[in-house]
C-alpha atoms as a PDB file:
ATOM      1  CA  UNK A   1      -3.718   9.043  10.601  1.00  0.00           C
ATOM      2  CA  UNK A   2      -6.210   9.024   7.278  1.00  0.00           C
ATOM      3  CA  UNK A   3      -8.378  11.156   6.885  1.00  0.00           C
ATOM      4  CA  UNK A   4     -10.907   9.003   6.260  1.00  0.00           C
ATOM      5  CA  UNK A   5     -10.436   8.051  10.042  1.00  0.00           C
ATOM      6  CA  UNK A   6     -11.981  11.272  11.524  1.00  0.00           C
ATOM      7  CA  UNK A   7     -14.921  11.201  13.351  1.00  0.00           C
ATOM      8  CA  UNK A   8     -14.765   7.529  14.097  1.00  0.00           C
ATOM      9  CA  UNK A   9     -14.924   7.174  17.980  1.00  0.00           C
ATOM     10  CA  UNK A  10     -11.514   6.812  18.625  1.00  0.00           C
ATOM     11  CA  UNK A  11     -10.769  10.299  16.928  1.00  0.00           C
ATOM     12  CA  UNK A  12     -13.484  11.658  19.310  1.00  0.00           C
ATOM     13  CA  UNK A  13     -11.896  10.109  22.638  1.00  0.00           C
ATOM     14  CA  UNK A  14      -8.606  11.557  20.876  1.00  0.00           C
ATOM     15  CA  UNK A  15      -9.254  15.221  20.324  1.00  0.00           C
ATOM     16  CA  UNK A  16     -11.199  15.069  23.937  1.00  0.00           C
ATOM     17  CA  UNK A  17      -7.808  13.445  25.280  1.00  0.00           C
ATOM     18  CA  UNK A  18      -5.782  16.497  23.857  1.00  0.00           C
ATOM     19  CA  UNK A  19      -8.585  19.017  24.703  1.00  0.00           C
ATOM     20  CA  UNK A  20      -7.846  17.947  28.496  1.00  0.00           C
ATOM     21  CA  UNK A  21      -4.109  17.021  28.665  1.00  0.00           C
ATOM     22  CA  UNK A  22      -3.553  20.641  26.605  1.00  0.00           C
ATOM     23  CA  UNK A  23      -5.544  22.409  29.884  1.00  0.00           C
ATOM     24  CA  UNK A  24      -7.953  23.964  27.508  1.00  0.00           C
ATOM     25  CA  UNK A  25      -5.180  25.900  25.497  1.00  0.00           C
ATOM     26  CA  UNK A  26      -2.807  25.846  28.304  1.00  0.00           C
ATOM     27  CA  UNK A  27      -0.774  23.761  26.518  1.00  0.00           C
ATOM     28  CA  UNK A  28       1.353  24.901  23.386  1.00  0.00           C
ATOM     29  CA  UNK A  29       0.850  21.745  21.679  1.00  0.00           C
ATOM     30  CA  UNK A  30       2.032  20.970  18.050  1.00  0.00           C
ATOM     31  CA  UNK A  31       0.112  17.220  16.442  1.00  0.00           C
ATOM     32  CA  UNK A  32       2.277  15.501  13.767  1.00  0.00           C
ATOM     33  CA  UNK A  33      -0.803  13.426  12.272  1.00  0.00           C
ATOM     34  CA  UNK A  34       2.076  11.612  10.314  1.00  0.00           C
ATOM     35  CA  UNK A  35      -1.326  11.848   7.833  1.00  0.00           C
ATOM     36  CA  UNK A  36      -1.318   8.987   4.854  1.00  0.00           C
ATOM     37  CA  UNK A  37      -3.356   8.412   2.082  1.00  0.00           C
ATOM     38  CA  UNK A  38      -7.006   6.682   2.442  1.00  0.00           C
ATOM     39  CA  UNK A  39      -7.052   3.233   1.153  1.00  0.00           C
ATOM     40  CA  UNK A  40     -10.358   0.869   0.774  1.00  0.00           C
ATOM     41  CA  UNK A  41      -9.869  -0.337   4.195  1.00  0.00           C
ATOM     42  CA  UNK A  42     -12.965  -0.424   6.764  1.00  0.00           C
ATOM     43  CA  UNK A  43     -11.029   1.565   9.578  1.00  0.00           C
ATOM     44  CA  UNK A  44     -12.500   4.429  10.737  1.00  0.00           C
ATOM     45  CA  UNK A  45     -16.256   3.352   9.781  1.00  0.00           C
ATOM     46  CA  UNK A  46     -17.339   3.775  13.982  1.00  0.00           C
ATOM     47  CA  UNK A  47     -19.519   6.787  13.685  1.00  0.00           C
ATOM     48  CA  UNK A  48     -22.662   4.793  14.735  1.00  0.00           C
ATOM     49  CA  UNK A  49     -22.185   6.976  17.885  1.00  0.00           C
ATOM     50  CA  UNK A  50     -22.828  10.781  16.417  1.00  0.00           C
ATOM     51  CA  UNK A  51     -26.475   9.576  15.996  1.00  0.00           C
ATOM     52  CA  UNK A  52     -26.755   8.438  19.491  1.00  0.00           C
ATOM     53  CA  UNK A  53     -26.264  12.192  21.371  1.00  0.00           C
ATOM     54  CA  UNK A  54     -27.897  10.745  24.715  1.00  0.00           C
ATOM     55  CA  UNK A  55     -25.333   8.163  25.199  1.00  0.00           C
ATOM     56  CA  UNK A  56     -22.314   9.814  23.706  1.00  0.00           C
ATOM     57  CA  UNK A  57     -22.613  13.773  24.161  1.00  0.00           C
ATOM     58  CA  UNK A  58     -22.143  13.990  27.721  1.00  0.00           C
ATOM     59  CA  UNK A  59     -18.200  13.097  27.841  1.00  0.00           C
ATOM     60  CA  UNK A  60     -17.082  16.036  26.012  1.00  0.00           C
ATOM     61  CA  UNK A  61     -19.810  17.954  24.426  1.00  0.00           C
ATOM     62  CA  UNK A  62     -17.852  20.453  22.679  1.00  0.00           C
ATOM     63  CA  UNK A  63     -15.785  17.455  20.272  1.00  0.00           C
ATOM     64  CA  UNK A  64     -18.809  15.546  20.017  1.00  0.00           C
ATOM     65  CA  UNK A  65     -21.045  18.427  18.630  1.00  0.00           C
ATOM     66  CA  UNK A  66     -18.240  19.244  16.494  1.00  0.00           C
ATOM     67  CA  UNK A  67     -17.733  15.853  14.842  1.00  0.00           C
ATOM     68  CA  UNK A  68     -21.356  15.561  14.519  1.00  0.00           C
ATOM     69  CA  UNK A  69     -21.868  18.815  12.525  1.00  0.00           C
ATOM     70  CA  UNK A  70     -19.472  18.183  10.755  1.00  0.00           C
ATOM     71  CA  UNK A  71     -19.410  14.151  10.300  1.00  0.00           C
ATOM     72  CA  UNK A  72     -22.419  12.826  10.511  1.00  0.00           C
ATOM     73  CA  UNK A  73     -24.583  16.195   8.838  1.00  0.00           C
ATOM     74  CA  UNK A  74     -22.003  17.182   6.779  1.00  0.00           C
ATOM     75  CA  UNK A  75     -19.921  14.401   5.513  1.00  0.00           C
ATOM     76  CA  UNK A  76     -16.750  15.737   5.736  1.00  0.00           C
ATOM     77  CA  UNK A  77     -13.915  13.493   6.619  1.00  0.00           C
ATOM     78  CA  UNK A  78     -11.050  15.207   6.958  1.00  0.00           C
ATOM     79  CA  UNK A  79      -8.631  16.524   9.685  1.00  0.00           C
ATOM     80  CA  UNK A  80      -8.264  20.012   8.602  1.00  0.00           C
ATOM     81  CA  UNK A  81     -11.979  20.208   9.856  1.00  0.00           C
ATOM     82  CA  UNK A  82     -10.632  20.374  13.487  1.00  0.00           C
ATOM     83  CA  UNK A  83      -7.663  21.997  12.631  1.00  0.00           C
ATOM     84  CA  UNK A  84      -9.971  25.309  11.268  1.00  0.00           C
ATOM     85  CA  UNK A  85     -11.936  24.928  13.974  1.00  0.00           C
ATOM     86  CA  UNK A  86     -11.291  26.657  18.108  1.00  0.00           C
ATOM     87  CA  UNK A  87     -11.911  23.208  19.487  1.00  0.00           C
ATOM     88  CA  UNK A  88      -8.588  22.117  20.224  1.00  0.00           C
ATOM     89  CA  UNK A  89      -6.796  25.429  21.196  1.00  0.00           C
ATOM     90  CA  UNK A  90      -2.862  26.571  21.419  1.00  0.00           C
ATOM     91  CA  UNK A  91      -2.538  23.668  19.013  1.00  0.00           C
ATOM     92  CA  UNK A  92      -0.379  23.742  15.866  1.00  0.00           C
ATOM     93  CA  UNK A  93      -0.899  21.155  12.711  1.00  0.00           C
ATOM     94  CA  UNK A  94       1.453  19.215  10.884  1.00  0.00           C
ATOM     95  CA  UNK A  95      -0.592  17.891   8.000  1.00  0.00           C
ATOM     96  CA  UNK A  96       1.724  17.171   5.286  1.00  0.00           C
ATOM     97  CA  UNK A  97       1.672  13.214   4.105  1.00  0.00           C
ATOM     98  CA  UNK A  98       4.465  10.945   5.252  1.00  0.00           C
ATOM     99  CA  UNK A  99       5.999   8.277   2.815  1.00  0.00           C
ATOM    100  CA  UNK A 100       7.758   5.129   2.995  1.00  0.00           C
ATOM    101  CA  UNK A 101      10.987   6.548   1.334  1.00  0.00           C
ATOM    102  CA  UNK A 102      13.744   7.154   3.903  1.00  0.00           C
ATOM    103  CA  UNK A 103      14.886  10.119   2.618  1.00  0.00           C
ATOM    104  CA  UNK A 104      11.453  11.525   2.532  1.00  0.00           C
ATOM    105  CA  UNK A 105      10.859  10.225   5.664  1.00  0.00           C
ATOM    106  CA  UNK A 106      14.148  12.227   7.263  1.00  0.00           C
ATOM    107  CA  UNK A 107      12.557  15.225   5.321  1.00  0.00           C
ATOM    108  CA  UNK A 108       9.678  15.225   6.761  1.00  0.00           C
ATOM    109  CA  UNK A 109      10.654  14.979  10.131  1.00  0.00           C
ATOM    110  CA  UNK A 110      12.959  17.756   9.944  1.00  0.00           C
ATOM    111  CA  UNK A 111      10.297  20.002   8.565  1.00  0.00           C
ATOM    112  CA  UNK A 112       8.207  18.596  11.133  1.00  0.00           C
ATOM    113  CA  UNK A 113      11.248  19.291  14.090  1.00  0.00           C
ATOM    114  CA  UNK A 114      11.533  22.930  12.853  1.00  0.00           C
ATOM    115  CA  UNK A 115       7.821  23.086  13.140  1.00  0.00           C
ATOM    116  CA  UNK A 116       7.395  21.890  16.864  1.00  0.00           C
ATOM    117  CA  UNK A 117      10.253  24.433  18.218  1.00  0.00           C
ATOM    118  CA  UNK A 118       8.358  26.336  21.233  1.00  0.00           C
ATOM    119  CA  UNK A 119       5.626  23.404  21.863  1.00  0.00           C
ATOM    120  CA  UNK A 120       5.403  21.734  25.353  1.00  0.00           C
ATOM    121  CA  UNK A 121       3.683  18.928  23.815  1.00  0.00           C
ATOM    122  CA  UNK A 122       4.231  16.826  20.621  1.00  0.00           C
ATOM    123  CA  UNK A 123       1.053  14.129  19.783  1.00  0.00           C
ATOM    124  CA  UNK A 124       2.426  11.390  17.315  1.00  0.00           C
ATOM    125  CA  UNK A 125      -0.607  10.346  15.749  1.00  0.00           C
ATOM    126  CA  UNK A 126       0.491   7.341  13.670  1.00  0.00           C
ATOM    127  CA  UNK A 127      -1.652   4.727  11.816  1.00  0.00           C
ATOM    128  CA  UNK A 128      -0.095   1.875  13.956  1.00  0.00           C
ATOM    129  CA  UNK A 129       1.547   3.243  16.661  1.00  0.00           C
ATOM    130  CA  UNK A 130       5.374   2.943  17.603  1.00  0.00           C
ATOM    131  CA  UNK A 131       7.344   0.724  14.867  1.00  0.00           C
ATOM    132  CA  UNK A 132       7.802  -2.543  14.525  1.00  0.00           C
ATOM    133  CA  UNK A 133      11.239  -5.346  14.050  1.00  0.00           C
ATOM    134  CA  UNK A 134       9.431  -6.583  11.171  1.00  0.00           C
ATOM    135  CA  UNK A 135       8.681  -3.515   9.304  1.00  0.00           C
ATOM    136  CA  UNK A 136      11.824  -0.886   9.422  1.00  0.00           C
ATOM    137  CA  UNK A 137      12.005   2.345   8.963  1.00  0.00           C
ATOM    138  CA  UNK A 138      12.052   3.304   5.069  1.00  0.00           C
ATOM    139  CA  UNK A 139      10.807  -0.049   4.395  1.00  0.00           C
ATOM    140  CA  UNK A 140       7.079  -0.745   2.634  1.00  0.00           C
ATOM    141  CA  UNK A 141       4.288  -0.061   5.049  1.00  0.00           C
ATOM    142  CA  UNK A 142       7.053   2.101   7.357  1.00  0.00           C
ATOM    143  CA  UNK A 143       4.543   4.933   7.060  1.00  0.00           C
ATOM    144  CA  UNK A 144       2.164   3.306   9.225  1.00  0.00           C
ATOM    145  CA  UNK A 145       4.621   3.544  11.844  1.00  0.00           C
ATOM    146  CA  UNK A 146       6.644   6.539  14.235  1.00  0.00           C
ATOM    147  CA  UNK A 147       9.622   5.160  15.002  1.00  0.00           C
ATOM    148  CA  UNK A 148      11.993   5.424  18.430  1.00  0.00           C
ATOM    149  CA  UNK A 149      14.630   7.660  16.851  1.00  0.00           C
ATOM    150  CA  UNK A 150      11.654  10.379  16.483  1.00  0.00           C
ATOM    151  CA  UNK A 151      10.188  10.068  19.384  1.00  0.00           C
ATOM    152  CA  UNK A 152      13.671  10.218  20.896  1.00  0.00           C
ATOM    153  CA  UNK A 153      14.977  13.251  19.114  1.00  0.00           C
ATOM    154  CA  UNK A 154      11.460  14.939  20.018  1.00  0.00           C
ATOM    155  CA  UNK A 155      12.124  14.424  23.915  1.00  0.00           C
ATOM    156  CA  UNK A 156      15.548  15.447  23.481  1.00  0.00           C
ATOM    157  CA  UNK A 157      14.609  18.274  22.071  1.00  0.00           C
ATOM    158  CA  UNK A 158      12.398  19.033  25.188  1.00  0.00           C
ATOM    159  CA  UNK A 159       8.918  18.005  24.471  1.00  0.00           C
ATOM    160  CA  UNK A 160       6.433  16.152  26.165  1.00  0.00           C
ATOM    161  CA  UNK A 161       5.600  13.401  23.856  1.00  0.00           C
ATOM    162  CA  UNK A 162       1.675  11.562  23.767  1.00  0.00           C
ATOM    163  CA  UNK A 163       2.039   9.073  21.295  1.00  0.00           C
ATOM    164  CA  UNK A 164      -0.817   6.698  19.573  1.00  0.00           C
ATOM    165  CA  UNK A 165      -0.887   3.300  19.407  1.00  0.00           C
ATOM    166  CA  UNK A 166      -3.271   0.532  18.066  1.00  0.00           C
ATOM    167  CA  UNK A 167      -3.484  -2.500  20.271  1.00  0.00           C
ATOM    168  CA  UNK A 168      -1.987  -5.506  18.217  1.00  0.00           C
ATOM    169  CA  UNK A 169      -3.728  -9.070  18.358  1.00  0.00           C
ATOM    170  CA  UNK A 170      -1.119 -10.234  21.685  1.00  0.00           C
ATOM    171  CA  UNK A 171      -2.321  -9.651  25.706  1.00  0.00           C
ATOM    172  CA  UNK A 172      -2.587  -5.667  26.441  1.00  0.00           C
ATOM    173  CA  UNK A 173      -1.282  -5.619  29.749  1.00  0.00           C
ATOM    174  CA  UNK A 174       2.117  -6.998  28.992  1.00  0.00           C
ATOM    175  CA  UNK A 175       1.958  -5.404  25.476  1.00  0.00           C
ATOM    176  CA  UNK A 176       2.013  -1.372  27.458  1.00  0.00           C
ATOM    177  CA  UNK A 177       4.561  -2.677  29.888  1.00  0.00           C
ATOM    178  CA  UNK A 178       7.187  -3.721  26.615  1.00  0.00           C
ATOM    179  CA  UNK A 179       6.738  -0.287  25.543  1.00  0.00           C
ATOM    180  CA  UNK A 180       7.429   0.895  28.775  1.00  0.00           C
ATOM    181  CA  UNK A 181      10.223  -0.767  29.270  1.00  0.00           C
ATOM    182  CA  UNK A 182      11.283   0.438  26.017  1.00  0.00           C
ATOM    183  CA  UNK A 183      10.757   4.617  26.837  1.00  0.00           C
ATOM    184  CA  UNK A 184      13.132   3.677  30.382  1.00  0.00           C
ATOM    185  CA  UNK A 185      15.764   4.667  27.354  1.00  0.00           C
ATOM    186  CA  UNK A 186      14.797   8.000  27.536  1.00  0.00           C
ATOM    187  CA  UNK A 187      16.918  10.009  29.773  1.00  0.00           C
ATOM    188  CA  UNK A 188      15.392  11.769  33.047  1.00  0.00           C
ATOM    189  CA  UNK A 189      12.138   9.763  32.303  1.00  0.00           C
ATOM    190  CA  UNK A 190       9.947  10.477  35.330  1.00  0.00           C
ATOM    191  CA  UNK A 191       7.160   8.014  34.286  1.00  0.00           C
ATOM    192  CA  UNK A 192       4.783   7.437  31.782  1.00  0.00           C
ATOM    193  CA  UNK A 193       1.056   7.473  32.213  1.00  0.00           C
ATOM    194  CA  UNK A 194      -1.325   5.366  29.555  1.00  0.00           C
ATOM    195  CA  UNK A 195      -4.753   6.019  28.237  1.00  0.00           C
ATOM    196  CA  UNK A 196      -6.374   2.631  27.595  1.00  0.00           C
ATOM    197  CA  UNK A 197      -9.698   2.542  25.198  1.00  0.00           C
ATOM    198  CA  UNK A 198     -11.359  -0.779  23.940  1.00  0.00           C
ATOM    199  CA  UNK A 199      -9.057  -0.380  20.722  1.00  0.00           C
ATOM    200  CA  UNK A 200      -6.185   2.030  21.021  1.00  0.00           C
ATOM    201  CA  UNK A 201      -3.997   3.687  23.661  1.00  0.00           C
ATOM    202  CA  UNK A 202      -2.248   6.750  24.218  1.00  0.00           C
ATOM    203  CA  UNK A 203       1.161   7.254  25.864  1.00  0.00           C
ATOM    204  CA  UNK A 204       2.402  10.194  27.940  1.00  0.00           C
ATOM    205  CA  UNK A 205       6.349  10.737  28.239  1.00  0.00           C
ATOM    206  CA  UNK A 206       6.584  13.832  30.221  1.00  0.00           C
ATOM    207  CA  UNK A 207       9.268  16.043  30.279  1.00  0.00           C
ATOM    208  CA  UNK A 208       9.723  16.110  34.275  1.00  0.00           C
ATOM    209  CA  UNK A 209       9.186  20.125  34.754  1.00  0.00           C
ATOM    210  CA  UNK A 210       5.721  19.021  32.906  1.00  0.00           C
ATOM    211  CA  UNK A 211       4.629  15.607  34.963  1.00  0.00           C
ATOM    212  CA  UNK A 212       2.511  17.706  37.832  1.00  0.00           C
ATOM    213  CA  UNK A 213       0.998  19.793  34.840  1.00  0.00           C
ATOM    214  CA  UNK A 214      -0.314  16.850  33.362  1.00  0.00           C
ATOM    215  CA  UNK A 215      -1.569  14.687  36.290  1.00  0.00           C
ATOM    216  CA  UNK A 216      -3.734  17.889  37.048  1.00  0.00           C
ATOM    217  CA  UNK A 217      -5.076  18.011  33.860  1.00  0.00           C
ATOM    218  CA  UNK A 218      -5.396  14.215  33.251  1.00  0.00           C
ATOM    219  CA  UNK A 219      -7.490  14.204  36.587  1.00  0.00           C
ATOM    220  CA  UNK A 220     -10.375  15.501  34.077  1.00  0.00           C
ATOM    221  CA  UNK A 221      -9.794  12.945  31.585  1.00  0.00           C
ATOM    222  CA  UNK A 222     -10.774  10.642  34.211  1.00  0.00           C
ATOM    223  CA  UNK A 223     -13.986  12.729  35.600  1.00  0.00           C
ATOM    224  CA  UNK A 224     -15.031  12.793  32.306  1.00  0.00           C
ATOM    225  CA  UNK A 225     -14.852   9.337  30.732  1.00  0.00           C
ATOM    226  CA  UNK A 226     -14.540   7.067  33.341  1.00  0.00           C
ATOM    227  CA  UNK A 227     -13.819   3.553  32.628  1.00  0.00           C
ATOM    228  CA  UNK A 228     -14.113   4.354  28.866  1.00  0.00           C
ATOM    229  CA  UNK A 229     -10.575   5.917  29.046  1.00  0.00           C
ATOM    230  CA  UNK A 230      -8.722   4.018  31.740  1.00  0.00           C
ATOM    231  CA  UNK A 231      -5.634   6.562  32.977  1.00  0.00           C
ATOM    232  CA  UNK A 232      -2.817   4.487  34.575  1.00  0.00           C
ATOM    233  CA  UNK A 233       0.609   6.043  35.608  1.00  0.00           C
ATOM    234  CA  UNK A 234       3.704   3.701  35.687  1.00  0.00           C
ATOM    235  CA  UNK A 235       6.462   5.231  37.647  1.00  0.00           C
ATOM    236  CA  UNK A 236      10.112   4.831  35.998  1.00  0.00           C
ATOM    237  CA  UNK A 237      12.284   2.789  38.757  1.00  0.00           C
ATOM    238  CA  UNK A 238      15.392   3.777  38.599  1.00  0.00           C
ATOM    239  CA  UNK A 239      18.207   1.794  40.232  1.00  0.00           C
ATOM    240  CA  UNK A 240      21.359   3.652  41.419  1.00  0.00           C
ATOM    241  CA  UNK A 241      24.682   2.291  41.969  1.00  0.00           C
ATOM    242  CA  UNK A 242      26.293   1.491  45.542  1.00  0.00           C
ATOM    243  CA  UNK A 243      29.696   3.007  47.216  1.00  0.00           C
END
């Protein structure tokens, strides 16, 4: 996450994603925003929809007239703006900035570990999404990217884990089913249930005491947005071995 990404419409599908999932506060819910500096890039320049309220509104009015207050009237980009604010409630913040440096990088996530203890839910909220072969962890650009160990040490640990994740340039469909195929590692996986937007997803590991908690709230993901956010669920087959 940058902060010059908020507001843009896949931070508003986002926060409404985690305003449902979290049952309105239900939730204890702790967001690493694994936050790094803004750069000249264009990302995050979708905001076109805050001045179209009759189109947009409707989905989840209380994020949109939040980002619009704040975004389009205001001009603030930044994330603490939602973290001040009771939108997104039983929520906790992890804001500091993560670096490419692996030692900074362990430091941060055992800050960020200490931080979580208590939360049902952990949101990863990554630049990229889950890492990459060609960029490895402490390498240049490794920032961009959470990587399995932490998302594995966070469900081991006995969170729920929703994780972001840009779609690359390579066939969608097959692309969610590789990382599915890679989260079958985690042990006592019950399944995994994907958000799809035109230009990111978001992935739900749930711990299996938590699975029927978030189907029920996921059901008003779907009321609300439709085709806009398509909600899949992949079960986790399992084989067992014969006597």
């Amino acid at each position: 996450m940058k902060n010059q990404y908020f507001g843009d419409i896949n931070d508003y599908k986002k926060y409404s994603l985690l305003r449902f999932l979290g049952g309105n506060g239900q939730i204890k819910t702790a967001v690493c925003w694994a936050l790094t500096e803004d750069d000249s890039g264009t990302d995050g320049k979708r905001i076109k929809y805050l001045e179209q309220p009759e189109t947009w509104q409707k989905y989840d009015p209380i994020v949109f007239d939040h980002l619009r207050q704040h975004v389009l009237n205001k001009g603030i980009r930044r994330v603490n703006v939602i973290e001040r604010a009771d939108v997104l409630r039983n929520c906790r913040f992890y804001d500091e900035i993560i670096q490419d440096d692996m030692h900074m990088r362990d430091q941060y996530f055992e800050e960020f570990f200490k931080f979580a203890e208590g939360a049902d839910l952990v949101f990863f909220d990554p630049d990229n999404g889950l890492g990459v072969k060609s960029v490895p962890r402490g390498k240049k650009k490794s920032s961009k990217y959470i990587y399995w160990s932490e998302v594995e040490a966070s469900y081991r640990s006995g969170h729920s884990i929703l994780l972001y994740q840009h779609f690359p340039r390579k066939p969608r469909e097959s692309f969610i089913r590789g990382l599915i195929q890679q989260f079958k590692a985690l042990e006592g996986i019950p399944s995994v249930i994907s958000y799809c937007t035109f230009h990111v997803a978001f992935l739900l590991i749930p711990q299996p005491h938590h699975e029927d908690m978030f189907i029920k709230n996921t059901a008003q993901v779907s009321r609300n947005w439709g085709d806009l956010i398509r909600v899949r669920k992949h079960p986790i087959a399992r084989t067992h071995a014969t006597v």
